[in-house]
Protein backbone atom coordinates (compact mmCIF):
# COMPACT_ATOMS: atom_id res chain seq x y z
CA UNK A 1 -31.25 -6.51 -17.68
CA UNK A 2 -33.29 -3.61 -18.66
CA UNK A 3 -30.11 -1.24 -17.96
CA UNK A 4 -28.16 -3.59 -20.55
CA UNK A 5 -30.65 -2.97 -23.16
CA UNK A 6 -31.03 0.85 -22.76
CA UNK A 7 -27.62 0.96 -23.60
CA UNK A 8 -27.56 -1.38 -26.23
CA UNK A 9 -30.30 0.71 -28.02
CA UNK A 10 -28.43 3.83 -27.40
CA UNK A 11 -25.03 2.09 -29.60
CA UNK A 12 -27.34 1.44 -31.94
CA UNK A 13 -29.29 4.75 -32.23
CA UNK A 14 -25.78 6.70 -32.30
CA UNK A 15 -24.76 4.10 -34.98
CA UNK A 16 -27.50 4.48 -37.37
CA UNK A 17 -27.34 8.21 -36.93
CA UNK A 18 -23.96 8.24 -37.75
CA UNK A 19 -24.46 6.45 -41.13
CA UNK A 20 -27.61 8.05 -41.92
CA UNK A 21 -26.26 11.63 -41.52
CA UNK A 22 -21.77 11.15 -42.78
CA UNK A 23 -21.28 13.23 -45.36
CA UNK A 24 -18.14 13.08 -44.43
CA UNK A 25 -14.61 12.51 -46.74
CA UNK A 26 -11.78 10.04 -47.64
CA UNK A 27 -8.58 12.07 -48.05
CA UNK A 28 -5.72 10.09 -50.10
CA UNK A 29 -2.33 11.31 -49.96
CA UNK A 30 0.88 9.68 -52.07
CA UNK A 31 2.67 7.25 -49.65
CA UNK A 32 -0.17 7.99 -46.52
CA UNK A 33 -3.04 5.98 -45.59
CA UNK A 34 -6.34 7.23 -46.46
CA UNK A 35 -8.07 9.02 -43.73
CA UNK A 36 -11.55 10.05 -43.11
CA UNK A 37 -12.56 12.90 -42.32
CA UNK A 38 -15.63 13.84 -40.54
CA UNK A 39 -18.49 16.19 -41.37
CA UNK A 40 -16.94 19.68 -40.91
CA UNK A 41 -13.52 18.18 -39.85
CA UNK A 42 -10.76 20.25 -40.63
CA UNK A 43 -7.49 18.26 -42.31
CA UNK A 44 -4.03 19.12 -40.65
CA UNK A 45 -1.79 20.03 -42.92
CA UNK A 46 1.71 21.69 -42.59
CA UNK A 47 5.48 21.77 -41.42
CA UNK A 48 5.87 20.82 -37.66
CA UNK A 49 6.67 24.05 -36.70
CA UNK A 50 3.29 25.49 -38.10
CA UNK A 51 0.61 22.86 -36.89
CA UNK A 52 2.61 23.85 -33.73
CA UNK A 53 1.79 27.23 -33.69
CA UNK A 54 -2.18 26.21 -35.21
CA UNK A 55 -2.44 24.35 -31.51
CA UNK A 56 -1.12 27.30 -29.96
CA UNK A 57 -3.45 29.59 -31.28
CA UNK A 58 -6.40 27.42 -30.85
CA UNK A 59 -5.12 26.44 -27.35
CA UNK A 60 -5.14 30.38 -26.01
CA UNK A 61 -8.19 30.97 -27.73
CA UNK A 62 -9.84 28.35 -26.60
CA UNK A 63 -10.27 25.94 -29.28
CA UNK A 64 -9.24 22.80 -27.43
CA UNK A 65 -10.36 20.36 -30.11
CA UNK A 66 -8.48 22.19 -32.78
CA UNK A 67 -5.71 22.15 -30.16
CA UNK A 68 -5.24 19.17 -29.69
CA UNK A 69 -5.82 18.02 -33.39
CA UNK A 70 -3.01 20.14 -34.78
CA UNK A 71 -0.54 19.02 -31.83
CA UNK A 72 -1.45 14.95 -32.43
CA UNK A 73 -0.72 15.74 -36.53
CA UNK A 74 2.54 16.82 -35.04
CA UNK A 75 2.76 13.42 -33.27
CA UNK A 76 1.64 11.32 -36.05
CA UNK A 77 3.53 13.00 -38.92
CA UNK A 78 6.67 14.08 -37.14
CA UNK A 79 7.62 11.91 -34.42
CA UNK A 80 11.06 12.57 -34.79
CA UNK A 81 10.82 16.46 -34.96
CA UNK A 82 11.79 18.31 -31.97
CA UNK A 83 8.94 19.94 -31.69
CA UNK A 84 6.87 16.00 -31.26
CA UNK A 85 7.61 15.81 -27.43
CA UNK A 86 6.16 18.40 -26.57
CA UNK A 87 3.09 18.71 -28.80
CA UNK A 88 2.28 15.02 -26.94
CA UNK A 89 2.70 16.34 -23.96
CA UNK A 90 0.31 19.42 -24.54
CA UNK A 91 -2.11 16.72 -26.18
CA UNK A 92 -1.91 15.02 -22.86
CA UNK A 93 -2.65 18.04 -20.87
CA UNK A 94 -6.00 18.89 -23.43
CA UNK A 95 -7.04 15.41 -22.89
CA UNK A 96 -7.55 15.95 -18.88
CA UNK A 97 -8.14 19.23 -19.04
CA UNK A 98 -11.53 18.66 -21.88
CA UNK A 99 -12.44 15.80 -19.24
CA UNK A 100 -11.13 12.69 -20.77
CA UNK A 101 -8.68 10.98 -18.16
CA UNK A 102 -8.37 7.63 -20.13
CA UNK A 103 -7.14 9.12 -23.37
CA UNK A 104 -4.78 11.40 -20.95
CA UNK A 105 -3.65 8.63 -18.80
CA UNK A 106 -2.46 7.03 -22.35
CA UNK A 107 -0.85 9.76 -24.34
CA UNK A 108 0.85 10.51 -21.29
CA UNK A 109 2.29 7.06 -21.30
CA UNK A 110 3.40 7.15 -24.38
CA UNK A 111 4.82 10.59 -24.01
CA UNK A 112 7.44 8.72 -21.22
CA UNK A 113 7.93 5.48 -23.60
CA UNK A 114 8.43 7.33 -27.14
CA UNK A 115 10.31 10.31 -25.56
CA UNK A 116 11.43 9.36 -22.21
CA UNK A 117 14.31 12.70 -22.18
CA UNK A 118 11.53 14.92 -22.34
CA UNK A 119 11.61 18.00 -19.97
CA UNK A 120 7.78 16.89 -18.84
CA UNK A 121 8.90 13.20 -18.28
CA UNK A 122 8.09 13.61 -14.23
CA UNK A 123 5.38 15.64 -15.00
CA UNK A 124 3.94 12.72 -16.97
CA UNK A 125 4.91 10.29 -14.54
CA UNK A 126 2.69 12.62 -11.69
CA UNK A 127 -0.20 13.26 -14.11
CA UNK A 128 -0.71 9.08 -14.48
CA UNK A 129 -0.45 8.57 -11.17
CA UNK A 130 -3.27 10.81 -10.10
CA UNK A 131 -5.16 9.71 -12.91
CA UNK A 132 -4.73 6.10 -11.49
CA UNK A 133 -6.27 6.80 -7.87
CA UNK A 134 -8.57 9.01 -9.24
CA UNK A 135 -9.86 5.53 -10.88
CA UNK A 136 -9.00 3.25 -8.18
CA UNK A 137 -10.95 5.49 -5.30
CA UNK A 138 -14.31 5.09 -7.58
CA UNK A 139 -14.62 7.10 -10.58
CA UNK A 140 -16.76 5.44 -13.47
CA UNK A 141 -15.79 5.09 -16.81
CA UNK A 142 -18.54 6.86 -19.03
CA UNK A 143 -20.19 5.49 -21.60
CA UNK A 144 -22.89 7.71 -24.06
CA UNK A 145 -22.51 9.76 -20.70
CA UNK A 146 -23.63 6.81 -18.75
CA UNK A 147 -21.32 6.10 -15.95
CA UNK A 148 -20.46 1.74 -16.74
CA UNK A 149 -18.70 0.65 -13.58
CA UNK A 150 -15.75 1.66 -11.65
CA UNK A 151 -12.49 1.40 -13.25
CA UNK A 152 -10.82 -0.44 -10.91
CA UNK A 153 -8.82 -2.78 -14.15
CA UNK A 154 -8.33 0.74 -15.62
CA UNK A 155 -6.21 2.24 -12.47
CA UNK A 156 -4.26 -1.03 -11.90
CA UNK A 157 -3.03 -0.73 -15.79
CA UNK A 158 -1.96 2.89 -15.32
CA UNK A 159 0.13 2.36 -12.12
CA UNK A 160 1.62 -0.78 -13.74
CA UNK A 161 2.68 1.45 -16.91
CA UNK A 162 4.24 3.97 -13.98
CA UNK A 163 6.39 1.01 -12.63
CA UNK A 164 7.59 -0.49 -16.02
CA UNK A 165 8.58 3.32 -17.49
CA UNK A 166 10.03 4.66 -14.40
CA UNK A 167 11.65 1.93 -11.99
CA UNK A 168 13.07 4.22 -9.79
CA UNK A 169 10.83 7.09 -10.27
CA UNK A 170 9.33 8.77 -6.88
CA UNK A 171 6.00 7.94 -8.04
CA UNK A 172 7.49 4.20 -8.26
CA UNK A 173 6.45 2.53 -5.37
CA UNK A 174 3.42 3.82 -4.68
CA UNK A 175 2.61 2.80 -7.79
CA UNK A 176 3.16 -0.72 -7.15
CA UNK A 177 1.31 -0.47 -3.75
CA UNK A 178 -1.43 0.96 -4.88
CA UNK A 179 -2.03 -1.90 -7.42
CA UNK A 180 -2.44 -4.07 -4.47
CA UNK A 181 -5.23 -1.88 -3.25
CA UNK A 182 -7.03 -1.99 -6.15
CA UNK A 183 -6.48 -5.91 -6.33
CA UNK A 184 -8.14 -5.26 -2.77
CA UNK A 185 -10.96 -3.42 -3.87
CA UNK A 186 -11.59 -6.10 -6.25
CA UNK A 187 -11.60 -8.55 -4.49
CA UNK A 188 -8.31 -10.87 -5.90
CA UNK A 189 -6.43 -11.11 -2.43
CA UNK A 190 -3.65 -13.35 -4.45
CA UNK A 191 -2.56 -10.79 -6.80
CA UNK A 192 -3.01 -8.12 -3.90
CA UNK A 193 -0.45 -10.51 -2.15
CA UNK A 194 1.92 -10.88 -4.79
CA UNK A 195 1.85 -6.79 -5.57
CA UNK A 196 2.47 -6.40 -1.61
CA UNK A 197 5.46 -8.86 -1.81
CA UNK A 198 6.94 -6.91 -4.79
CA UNK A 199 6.94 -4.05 -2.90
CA UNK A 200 8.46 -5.33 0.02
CA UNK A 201 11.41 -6.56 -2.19
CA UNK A 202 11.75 -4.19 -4.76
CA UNK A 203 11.47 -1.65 -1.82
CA UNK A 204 12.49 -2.30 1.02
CA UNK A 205 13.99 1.10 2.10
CA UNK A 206 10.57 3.15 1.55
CA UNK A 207 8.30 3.35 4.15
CA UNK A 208 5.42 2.13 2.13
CA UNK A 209 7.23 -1.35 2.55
CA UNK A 210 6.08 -1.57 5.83
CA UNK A 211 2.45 -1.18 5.32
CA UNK A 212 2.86 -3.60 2.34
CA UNK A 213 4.16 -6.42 4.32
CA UNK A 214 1.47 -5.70 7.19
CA UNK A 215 -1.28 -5.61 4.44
CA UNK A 216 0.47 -9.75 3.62
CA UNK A 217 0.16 -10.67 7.10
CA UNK A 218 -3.38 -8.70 7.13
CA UNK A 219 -4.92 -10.76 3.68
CA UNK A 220 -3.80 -14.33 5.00
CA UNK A 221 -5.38 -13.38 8.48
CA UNK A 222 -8.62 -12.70 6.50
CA UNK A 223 -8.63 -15.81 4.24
CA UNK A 224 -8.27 -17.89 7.58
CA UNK A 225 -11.09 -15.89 9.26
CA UNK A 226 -13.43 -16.91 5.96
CA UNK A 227 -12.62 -20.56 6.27
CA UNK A 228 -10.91 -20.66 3.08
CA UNK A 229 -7.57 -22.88 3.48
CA UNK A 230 -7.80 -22.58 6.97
CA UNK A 231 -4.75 -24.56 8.47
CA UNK A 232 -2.49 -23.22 5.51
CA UNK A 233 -3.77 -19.33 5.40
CA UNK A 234 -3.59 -19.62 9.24
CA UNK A 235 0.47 -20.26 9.09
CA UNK A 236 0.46 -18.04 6.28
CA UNK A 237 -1.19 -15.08 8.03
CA UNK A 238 1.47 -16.18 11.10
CA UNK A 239 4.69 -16.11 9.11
CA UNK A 240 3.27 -12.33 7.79
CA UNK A 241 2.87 -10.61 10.64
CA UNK A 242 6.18 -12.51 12.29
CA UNK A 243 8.49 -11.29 9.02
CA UNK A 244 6.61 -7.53 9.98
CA UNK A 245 7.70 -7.69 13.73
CA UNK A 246 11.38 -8.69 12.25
CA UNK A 247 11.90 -6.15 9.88
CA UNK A 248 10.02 -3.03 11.05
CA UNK A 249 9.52 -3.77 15.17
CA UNK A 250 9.39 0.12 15.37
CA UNK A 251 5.94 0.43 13.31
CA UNK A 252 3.14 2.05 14.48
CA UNK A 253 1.50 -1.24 13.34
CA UNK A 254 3.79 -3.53 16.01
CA UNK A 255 1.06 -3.52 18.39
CA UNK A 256 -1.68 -4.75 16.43
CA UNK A 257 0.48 -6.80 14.46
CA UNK A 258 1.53 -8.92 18.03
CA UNK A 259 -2.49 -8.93 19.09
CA UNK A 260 -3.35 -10.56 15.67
CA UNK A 261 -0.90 -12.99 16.28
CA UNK A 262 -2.41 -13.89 19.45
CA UNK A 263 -5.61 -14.08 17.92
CA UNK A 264 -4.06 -16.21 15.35
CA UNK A 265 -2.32 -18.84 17.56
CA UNK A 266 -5.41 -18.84 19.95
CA UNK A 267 -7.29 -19.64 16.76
CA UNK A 268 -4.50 -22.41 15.70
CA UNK A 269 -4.66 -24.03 19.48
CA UNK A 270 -8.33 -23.93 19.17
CA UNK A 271 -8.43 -25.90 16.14
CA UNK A 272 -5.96 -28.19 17.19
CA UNK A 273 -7.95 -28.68 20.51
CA UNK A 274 -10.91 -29.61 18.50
CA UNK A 275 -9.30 -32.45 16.60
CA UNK A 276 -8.05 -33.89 19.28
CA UNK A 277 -11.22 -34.29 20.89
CA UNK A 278 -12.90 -35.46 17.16
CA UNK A 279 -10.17 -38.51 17.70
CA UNK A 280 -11.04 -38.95 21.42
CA UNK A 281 -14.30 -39.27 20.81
CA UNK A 282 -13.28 -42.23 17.43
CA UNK A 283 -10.73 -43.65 20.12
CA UNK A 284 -8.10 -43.23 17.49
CA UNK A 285 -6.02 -42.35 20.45
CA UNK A 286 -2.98 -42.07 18.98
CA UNK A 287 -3.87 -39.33 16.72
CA UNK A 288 -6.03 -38.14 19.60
CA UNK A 289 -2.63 -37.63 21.99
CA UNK A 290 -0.60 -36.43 18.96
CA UNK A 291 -3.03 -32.88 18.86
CA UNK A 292 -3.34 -32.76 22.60
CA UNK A 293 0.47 -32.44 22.55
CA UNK A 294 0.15 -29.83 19.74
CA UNK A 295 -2.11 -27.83 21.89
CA UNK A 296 0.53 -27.90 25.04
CA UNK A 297 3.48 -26.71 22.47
CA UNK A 298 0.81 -24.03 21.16
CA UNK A 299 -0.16 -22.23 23.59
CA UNK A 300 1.30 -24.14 27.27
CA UNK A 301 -0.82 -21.67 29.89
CA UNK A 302 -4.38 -22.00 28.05
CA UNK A 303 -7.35 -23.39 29.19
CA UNK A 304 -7.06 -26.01 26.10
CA UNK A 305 -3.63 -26.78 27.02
CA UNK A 306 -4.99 -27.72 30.66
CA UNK A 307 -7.68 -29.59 29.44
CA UNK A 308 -5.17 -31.51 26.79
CA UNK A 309 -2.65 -31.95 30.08
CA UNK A 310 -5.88 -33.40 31.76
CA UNK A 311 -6.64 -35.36 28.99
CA UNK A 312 -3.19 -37.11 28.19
CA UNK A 313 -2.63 -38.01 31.79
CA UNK A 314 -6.12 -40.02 31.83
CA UNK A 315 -4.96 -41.57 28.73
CA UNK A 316 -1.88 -42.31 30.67
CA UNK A 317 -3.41 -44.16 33.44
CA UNK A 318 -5.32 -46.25 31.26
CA UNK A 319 -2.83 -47.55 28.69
CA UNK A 320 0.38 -47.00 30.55
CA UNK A 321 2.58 -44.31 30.09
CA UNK A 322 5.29 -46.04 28.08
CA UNK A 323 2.64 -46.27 25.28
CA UNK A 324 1.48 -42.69 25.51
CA UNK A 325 4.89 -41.12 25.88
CA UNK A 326 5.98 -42.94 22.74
CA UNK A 327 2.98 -41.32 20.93
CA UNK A 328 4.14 -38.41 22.94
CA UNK A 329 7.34 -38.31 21.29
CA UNK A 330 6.60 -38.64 17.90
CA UNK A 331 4.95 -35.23 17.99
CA UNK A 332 7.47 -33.22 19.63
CA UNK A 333 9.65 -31.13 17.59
CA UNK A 334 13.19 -31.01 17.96
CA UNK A 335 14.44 -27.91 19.70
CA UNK A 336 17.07 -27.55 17.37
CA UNK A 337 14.20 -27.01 14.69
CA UNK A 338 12.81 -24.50 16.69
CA UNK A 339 10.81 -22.04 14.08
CA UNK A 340 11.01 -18.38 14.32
CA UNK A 341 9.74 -15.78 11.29
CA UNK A 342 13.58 -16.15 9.73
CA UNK A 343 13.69 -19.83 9.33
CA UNK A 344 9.51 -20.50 9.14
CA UNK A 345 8.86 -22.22 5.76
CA UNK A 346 7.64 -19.64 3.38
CA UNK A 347 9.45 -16.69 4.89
CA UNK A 348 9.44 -13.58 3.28
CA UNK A 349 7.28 -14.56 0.41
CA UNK A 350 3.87 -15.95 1.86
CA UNK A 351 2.48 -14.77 -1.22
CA UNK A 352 -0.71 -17.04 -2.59
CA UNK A 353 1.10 -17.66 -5.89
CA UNK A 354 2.81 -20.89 -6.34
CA UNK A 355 5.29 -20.08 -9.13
CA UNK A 356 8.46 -18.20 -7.75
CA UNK A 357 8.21 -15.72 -10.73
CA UNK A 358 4.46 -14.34 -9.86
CA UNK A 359 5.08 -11.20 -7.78
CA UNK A 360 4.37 -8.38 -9.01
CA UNK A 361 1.04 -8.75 -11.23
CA UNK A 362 1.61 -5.97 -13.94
CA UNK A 363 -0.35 -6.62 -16.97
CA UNK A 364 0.39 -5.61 -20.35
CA UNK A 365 0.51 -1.98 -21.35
CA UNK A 366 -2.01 -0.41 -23.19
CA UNK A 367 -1.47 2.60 -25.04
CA UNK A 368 -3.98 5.34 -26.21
CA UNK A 369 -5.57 4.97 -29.30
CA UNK A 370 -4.96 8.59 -30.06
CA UNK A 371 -1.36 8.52 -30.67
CA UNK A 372 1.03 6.74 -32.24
CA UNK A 373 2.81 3.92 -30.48
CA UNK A 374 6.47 4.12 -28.98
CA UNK A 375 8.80 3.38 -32.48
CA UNK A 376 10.42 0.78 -30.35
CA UNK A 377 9.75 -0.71 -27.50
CA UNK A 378 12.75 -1.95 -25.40
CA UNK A 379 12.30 -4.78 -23.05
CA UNK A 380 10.81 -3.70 -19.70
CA UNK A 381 13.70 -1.94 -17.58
CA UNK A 382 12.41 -2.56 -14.15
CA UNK A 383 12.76 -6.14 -14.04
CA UNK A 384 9.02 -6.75 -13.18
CA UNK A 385 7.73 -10.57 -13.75
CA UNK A 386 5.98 -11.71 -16.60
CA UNK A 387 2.32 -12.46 -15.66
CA UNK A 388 1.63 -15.55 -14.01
CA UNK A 389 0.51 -18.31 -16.17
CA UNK A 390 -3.50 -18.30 -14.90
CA UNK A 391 -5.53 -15.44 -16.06
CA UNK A 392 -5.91 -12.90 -13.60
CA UNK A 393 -8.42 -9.65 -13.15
CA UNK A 394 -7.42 -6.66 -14.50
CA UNK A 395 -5.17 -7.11 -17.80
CA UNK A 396 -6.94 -6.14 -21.28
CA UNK A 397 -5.67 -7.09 -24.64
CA UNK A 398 -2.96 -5.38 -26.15
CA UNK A 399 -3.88 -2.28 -28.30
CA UNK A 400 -2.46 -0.35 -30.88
CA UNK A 401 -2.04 3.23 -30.07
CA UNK A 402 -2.14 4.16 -34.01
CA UNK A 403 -5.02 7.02 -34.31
């Protein structure tokens, strides 16, 4: 609480000194919008070709904030000039190099959407990217030099703009993986899911895929561990790790993906056990025989199964075994149903997201405030899905990228 209003005093102390000490100016130009400029601002003015060679000079001589202040005129006033894409791209490069890696991460996006044939377009692509993990792995966003929290909404954002500007980019689906991490780190395992799946589909040939559909198997396993859905995460977390074995029996991950399904159908035949012996003990019999039989199918050499064996044959003796092999039966699936990790229900998308369109959860771009916004922006090429209807970590409002 006390942290909260430290900071709130210091907005308000850098407010008031703000007003109390502008003597700054309103330029007006025919056909522009007025702009302010601050106390000992300078106003860029000039063809392309010489604010150009202002940033240049200021750049080598170390003037970065004259830099970069000639090269986003360029930007704002001449977005068609030749001379734009690159004076964005040296903006972008100012921005992380003067230790802002928001305002970088943003002009660099817009770089790829308002100029995507640019000569730095991969460059861009690389710089966003490591921007994005720098983010995800724990760097704080500063505020009045005060670090706020760790940008964890920040990072996912970034990587998303990676996927929607360059769908078959190298940086591509790492991008999309790593936006499951961060949906880790903060704790949303359903979006982490869905991000996983998209990868696995969207990318099937690239060895991250593997990892991705490990990490599905991995999230459901955890959710049944926590109690949390158990009977449905525990089939979940089953179906994961079976569609793994399927397509990538090879992996390093094989073995531990087999052990956890061990663990997972010891768990199932455990639980299974244990209601059975709730209905026992109520003498609802019938339901009582019906999980004892479950257990047997489960897992037919363990102790449970021995005791259920036990069990069923006592029940057997003492209401005749034409009733308790009809009860029997009516449990028993038929072999020609027999369920494997191609024909499980659910398989290859036991993602926590109900609507077929949720996979991949990229939220809306949002571009740097420092330049200009793309002059048009196409529909996304990589044939991402919209956001799913409930409001999910991560996403921020819309901006406009208009200095």
């Amino acid at each position: 609480m006390r942290r909260h209003f430290f900071i709130l005093f210091l907005l308000m102390a850098a407010l008031t000194a703000s007003v109390e000490t502008s003597t700054g100016a309103i330029v007006f130009e025919p056909g522009e919008k007025a702009e302010y400029l601050a106390p000992g601002e300078e106003r860029m003015s000039g063809t392309a070709q010489q604010l150009f060679e202002i940033g240049e000079k200021a750049e080598s001589s170390g003037n970065f904030s004259r830099a970069t202040k000639a090269y986003r005129a360029i930007v704002r006033k001449y977005p068609r000039d030749a001379l734009a894409s690159g004076a964005a791209y040296r903006y972008a490069q100012l921005q992380e190099r003067t230790g802002d890696p928001i305002k970088a991460a943003g002009a660099y996006r817009v770089l790829v959407e308002q100029y995507p044939k640019n000569p730095h377009f991969e460059e861009a692509i690389e710089a966003q990217f490591r921007i994005g993990e720098m983010y995800m792995n724990g760097k704080k966003i500063k505020f009045f030099g005060i670090p706020m929290r760790a940008a964890i909404e920040k990072s996912i954002e970034i990587f998303a703009g990676i996927v929607r500007s360059a769908p078959y980019g190298r940086y591509t689906a790492r991008a999309q993986f790593n936006i499951g991490r961060a949906a880790e780190k903060q704790g949303n395992a359903e979006s982490a899911v869905a991000a996983y799946q998209a990868v696995v589909e969207k990318f099937p040939e690239d060895p991250l895929a593997a990892d991705a559909q490990y990490q599905i198997g991995y999230l459901w396993q955890k959710s049944a561990a926590s109690g949390v859905k158990d009977a449905k995460a525990t089939k979940n977390a089953q179906v994961g790790f079976q569609d793994f074995l399927y397509r990538y029996p090879k992996s390093e991950k094989a073995a531990q993906a087999r052990e956890n399904l061990a663990k997972l159908e010891q768990r199932q035949t455990t639980s299974s056990f244990k209601v059975a012996k709730f209905y026992d003990k109520q003498k609802s019999y019938r339901a009582a025989v019906i999980y004892y039989n479950d257990v047997l199918r489960q897992m037919p050499g363990s102790t449970e199964a021995e005791q259920a064996k036990k069990r069923i044959g006592q029940l057997r003796a003492k209401f005749g075994a034409k009733a308790i092999d009809t009860i029997a039966a009516t449990s028993v699936p038929s072999k020609k149903g027999k369920q494997t990790a191609s024909n499980m229900p659910g398989h290859g998308a036991p993602a926590m997201h109900t609507s077929p369109g949720d996979v991949a959860p990229l939220p809306p771009p949002e571009a740097d405030e420092s330049l200009p916004p793309p002059t048009s922006l196409n529909p996304d090429p990589t044939g991402a899905p919209d956001l799913p209807s409930a409001p999910t970590p991560g996403p921020t409002p819309q901006s406009s990228a208009t200095p």
